[in-house]
C-alpha atoms as a PDB file:
ATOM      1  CA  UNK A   1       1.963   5.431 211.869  1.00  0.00           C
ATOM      2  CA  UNK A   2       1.686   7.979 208.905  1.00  0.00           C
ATOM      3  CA  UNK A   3       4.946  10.318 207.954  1.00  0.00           C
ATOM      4  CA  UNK A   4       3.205  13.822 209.562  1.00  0.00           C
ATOM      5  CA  UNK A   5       2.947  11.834 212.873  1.00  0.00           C
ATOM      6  CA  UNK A   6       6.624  10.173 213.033  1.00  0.00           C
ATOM      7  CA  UNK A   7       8.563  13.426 212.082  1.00  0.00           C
ATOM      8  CA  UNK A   8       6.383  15.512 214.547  1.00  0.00           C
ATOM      9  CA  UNK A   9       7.485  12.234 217.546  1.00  0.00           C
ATOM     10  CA  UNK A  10      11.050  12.993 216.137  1.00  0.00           C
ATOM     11  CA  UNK A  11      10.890  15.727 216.224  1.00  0.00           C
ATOM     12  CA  UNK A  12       9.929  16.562 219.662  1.00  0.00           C
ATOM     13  CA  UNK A  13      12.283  14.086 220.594  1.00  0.00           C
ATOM     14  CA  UNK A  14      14.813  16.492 218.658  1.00  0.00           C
ATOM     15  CA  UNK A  15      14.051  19.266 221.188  1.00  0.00           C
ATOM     16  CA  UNK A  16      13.947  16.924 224.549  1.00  0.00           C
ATOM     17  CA  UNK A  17      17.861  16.258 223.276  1.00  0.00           C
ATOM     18  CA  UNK A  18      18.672  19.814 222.437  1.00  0.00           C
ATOM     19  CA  UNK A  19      17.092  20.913 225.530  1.00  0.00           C
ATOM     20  CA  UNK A  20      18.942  18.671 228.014  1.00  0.00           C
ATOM     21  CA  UNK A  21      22.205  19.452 226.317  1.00  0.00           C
ATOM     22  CA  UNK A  22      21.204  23.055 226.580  1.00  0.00           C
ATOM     23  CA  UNK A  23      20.723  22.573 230.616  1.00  0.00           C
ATOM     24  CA  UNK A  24      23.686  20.317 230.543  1.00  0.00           C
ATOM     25  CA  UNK A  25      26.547  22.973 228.879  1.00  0.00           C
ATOM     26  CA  UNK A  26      25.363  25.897 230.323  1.00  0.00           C
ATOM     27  CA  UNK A  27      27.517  27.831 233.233  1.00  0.00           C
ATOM     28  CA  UNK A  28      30.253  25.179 232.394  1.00  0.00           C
ATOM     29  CA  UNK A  29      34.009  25.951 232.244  1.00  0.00           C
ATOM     30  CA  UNK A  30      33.656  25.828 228.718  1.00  0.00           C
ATOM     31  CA  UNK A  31      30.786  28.235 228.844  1.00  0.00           C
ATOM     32  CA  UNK A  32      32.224  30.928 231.072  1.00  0.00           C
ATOM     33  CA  UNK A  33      35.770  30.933 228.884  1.00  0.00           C
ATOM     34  CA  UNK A  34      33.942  31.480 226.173  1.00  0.00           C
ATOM     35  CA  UNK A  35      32.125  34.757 228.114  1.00  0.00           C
ATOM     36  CA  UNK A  36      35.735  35.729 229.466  1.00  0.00           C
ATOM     37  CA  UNK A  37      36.835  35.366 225.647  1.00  0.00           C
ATOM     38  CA  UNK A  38      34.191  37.857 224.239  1.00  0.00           C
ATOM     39  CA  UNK A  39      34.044  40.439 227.332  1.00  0.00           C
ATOM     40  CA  UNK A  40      38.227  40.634 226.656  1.00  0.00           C
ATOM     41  CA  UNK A  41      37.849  40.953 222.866  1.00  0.00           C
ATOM     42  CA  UNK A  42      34.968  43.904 222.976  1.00  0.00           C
ATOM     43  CA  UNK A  43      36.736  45.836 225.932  1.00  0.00           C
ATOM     44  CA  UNK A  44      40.162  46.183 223.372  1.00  0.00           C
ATOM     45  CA  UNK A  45      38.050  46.727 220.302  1.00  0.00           C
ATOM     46  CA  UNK A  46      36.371  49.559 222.322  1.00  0.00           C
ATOM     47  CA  UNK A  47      39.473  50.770 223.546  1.00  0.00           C
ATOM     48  CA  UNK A  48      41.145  50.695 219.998  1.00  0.00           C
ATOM     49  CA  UNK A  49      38.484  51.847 217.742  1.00  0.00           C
ATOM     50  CA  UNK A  50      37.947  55.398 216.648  1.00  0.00           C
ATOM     51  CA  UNK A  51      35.773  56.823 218.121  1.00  0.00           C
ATOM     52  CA  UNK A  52      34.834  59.225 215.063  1.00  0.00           C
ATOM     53  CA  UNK A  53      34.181  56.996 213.011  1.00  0.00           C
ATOM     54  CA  UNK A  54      32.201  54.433 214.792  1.00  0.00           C
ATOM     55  CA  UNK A  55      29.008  54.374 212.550  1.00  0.00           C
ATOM     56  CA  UNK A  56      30.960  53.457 209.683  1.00  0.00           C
ATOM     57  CA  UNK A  57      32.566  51.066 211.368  1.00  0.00           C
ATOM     58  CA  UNK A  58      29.205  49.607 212.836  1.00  0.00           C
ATOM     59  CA  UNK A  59      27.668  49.791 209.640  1.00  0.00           C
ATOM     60  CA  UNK A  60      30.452  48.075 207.690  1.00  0.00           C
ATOM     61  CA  UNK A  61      30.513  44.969 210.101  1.00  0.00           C
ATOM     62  CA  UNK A  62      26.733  44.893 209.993  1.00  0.00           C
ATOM     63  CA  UNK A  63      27.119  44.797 206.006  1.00  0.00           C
ATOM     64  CA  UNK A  64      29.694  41.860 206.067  1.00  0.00           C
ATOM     65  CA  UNK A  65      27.546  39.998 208.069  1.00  0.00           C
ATOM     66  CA  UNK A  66      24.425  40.066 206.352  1.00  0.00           C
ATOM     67  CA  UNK A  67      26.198  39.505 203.184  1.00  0.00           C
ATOM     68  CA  UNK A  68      27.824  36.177 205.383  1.00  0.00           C
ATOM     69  CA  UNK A  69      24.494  34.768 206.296  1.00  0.00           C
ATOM     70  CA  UNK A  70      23.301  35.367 202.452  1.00  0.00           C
ATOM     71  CA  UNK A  71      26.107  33.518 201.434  1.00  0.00           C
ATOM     72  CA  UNK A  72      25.760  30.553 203.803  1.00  0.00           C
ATOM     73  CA  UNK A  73      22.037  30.084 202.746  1.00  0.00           C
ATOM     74  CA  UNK A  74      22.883  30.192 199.494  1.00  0.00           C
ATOM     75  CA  UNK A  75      25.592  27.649 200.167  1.00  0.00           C
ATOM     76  CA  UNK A  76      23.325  25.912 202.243  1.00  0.00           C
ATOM     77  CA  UNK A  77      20.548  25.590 199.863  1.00  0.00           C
ATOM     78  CA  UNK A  78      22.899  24.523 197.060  1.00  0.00           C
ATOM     79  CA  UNK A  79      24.090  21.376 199.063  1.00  0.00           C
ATOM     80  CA  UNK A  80      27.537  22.750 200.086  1.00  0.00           C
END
């Protein structure tokens, strides 16, 4: 079997595992804490924000994560 075919079988083997994992996790307890988490933490950030100054706030957060993922690739592609 050439290289091109064996890392296109493992590949798709790769998925069938992700996949039944996927089906497997999904609506667990685990899963819905982790909803309950999030849904708590946005409804007091949008009860303590200001209001006025949402955009920045927005746009700040949006900043600090792109410059995160940059980071992580860069970190990534390094070998870190």
């Amino acid at each position: 079997m050439d290289a091109p075919t064996m890392i296109h079988s493992l590949r798709l083997q790769l998925l069938d595992l992700l996949y039944s994992q996927w089906k497997e996790n999904l609506f667990s307890a685990q899963w819905w804490f982790i909803v309950a988490v999030m849904t708590v933490a946005y409804t007091l950030w949008w009860k303590y924000v200001e209001k006025r100054r949402l955009l920045e706030i927005l746009l700040f957060g949006c900043f600090i994560a792109v410059s995160r993922t940059v980071m992580e690739d860069a970190g990534v592609s390094a070998g870190f």
